[in-house]
Protein backbone atom coordinates (compact mmCIF):
# COMPACT_ATOMS: atom_id res chain seq x y z
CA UNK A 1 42.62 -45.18 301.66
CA UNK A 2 46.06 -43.80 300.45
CA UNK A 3 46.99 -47.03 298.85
CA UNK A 4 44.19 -47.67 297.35
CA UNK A 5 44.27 -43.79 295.87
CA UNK A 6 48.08 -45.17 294.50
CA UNK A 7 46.65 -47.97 293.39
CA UNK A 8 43.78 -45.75 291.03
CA UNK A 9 45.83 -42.85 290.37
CA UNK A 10 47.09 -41.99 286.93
CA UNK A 11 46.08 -44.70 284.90
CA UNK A 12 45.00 -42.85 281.86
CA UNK A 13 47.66 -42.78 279.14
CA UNK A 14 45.20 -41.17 277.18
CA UNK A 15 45.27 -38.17 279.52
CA UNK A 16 48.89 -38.54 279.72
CA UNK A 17 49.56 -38.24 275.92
CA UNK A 18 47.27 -35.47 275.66
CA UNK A 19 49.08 -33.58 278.28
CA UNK A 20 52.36 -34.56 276.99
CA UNK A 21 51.33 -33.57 272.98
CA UNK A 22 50.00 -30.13 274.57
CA UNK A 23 53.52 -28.88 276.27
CA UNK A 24 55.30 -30.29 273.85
CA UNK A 25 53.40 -27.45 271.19
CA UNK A 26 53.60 -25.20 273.79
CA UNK A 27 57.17 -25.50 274.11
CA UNK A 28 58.09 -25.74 270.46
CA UNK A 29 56.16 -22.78 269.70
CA UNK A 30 58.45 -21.20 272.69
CA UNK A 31 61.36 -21.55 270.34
CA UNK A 32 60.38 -18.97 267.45
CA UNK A 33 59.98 -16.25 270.00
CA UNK A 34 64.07 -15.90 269.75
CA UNK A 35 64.06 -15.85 266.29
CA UNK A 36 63.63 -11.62 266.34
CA UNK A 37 64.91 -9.39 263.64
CA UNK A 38 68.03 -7.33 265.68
CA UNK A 39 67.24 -3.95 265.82
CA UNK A 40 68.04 -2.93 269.00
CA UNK A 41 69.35 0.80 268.34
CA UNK A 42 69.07 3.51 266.29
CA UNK A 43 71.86 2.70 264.62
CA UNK A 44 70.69 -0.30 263.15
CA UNK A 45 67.05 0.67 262.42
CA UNK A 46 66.41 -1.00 258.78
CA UNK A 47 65.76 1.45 256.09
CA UNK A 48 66.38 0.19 253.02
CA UNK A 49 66.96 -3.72 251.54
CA UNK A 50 70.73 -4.04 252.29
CA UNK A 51 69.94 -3.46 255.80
CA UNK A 52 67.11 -5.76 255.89
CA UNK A 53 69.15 -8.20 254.51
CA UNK A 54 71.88 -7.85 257.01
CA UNK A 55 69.73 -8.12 259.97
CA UNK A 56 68.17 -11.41 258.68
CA UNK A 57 72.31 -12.74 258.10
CA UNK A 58 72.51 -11.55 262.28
CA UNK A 59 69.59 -13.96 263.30
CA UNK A 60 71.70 -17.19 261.81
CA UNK A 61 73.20 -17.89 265.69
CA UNK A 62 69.81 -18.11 266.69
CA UNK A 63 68.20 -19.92 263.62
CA UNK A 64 71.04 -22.59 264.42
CA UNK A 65 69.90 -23.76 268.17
CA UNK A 66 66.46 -22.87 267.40
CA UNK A 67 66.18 -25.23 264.67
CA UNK A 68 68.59 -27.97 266.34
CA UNK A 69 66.21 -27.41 269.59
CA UNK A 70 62.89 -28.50 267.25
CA UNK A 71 64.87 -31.51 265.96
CA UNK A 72 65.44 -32.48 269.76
CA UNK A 73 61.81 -31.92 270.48
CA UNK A 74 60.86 -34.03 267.61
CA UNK A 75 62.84 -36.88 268.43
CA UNK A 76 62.30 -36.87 271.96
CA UNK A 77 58.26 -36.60 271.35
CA UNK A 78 58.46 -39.39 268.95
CA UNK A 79 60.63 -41.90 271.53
CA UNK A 80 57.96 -40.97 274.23
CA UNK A 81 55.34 -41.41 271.90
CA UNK A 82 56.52 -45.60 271.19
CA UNK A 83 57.33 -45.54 274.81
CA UNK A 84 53.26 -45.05 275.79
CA UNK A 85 52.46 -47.21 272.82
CA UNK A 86 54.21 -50.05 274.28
CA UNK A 87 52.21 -49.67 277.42
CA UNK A 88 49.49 -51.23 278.61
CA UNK A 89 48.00 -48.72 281.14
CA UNK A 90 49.88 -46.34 283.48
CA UNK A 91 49.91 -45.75 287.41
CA UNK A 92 50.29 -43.09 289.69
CA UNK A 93 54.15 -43.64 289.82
CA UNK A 94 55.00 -43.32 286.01
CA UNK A 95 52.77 -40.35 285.65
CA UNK A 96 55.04 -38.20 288.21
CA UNK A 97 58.17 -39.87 286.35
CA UNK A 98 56.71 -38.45 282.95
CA UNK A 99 55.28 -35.29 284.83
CA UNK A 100 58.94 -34.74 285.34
CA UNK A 101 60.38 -35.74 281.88
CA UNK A 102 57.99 -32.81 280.72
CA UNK A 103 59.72 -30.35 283.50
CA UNK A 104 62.71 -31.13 281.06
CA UNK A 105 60.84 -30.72 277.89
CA UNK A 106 59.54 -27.01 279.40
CA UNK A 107 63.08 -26.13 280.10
CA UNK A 108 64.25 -26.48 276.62
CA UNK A 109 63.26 -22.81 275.36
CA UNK A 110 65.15 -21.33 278.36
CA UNK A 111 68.19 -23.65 277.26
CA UNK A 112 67.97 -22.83 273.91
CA UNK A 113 67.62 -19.19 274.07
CA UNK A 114 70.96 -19.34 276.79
CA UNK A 115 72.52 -21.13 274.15
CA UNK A 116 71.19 -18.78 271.13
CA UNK A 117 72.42 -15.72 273.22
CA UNK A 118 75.71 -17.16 274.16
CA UNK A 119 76.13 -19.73 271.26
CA UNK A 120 80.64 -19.32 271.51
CA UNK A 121 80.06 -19.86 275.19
CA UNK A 122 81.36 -23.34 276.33
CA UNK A 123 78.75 -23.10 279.92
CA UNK A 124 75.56 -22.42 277.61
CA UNK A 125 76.59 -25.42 275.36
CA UNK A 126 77.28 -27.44 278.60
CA UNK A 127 73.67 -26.50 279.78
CA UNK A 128 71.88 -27.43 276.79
CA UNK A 129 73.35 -30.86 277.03
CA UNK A 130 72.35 -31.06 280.53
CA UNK A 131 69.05 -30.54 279.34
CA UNK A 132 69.30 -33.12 276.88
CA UNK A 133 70.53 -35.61 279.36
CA UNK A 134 67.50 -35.08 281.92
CA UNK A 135 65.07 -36.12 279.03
CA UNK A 136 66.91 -39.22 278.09
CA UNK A 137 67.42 -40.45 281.76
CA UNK A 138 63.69 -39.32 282.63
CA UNK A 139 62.90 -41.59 279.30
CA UNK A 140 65.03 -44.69 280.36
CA UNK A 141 63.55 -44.70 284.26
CA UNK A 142 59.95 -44.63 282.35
CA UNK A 143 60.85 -47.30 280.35
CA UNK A 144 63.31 -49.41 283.03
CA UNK A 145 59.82 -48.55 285.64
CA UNK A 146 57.36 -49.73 283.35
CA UNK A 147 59.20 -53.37 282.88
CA UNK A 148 59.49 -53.79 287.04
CA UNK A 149 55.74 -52.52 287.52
CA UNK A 150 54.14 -54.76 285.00
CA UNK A 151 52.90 -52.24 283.14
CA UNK A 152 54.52 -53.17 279.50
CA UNK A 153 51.78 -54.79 276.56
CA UNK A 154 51.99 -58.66 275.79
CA UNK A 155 53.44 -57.97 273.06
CA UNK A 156 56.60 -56.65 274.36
CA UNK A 157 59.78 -58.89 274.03
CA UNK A 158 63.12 -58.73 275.77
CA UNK A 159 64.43 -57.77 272.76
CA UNK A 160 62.36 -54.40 272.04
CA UNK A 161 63.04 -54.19 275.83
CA UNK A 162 66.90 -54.04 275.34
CA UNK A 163 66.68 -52.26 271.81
CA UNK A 164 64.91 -49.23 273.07
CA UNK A 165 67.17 -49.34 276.12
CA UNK A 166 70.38 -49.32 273.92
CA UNK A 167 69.04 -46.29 271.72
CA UNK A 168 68.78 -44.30 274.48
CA UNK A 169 72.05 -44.70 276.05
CA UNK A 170 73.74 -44.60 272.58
CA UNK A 171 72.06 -41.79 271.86
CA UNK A 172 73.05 -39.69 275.11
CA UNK A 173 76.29 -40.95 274.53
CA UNK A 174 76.64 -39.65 270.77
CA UNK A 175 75.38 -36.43 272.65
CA UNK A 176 77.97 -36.43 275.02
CA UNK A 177 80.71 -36.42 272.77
CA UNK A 178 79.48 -34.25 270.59
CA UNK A 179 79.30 -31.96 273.62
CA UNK A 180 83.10 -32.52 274.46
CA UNK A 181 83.90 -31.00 271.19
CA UNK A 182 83.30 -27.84 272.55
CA UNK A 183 86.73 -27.87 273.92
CA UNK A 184 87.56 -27.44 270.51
CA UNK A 185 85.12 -24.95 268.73
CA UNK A 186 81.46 -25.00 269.83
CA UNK A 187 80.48 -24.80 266.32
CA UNK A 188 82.21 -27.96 265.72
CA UNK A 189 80.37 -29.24 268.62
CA UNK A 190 76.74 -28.05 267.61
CA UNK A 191 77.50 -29.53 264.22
CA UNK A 192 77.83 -32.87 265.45
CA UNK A 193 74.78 -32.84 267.50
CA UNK A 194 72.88 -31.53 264.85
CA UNK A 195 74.04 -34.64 262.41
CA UNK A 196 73.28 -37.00 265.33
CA UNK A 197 69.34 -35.55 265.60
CA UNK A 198 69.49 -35.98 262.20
CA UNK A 199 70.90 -39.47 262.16
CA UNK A 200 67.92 -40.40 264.23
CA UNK A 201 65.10 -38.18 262.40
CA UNK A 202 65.69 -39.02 259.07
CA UNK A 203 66.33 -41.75 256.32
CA UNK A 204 68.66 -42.58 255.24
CA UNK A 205 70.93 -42.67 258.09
CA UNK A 206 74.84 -41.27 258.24
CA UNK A 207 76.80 -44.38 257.17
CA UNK A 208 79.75 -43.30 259.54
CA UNK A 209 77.25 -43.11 262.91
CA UNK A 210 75.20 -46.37 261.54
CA UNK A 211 78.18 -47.94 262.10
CA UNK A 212 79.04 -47.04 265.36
């Protein structure tokens, strides 16, 4: 009875999609609930337009992750998004392995607002990556399990097979090092990633990453 219930189990990508679509608005909403205007004490209470001007030049270390976060989101909805295109039908199996790439996508507003609150902090920029990395390995198991279970469209070739696979490890790795440049500054470090999302989210591309 319990293989057959594997066998049944989670074969909806329709339901998937859905559920995936939902946390992803869920979770991008998350990120605007950081961007507050900082008055905090008495002190900085906002009576007149200089001040209210100065406390919207205070919220630019959040603005930063927050809108570098959305760009992630963005991305990372639209590779999973071609992934379940690409697939014929699902089974019990990769729904838990995409149940857990979502687990990473809900952790991004925690990691952003660590990194928002602590944005010169080396650790918070570390953590953020981590994040980042747990989506893109979650995404390549999805994609690495749906070739060995069968579950890929006709359609599919060896070489979208080994494209998709190569932008995801190139794209981790472009993360990576753009996460080692917080030795130097983390603002050098953010600016990077932020060039790579874009790089991948827009036309047309960098020339200098293209070529990489």
């Amino acid at each position: 009875m319990r293989t057959y219930y594997n066998r049944i189990a989670g074969q909806s990508l329709e339901r998937l999609a859905a559920l995936s679509d939902g946390i992803f608005a869920v979770a991008m909403t998350l990120l605007v609930l950081d961007l507050r205007v900082p008055v905090s004490t008495i002190s900085d209470r906002i009576t007149n337009e200089q001040d209210l001007w100065n406390a919207l030049i205070k919220l630019g270390p959040n603005l930063l992750p927050y809108l570098m976060s959305f760009l992630t989101l963005g991305i990372i909805w639209a590779g999973q998004q071609t992934q379940l295109n690409y697939f014929k039908q699902s089974n019990l199996h990769l729904t838990w392995i995409h149940l857990a790439f979502l687990l990473a996508v809900t952790l991004m507003p925690f990691s952003t607002g660590l990194l928002a609150a602590f944005i010169t902090f080396r650790v918070a920029l570390v953590v953020y990556w981590l994040n980042i990395v747990l989506l893109g390995i979650m995404l390549f198991v999805s994609w690495r399990y749906a070739q060995y279970a069968q579950l890929m469209k006709d359609e599919v070739t060896a070489e979208i097979c080994s494209a998709t696979e190569r932008r995801i490890v190139f794209a981790q790795s472009l993360y990576a090092f753009g996460t080692l440049l917080c030795i130097i500054n983390t603002y050098i470090s953010i600016g990077f990633i932020v060039l790579v999302q874009l790089n991948y989210a827009i036309a047309p591309r960098f020339w200098l990453l293209d070529r990489l």
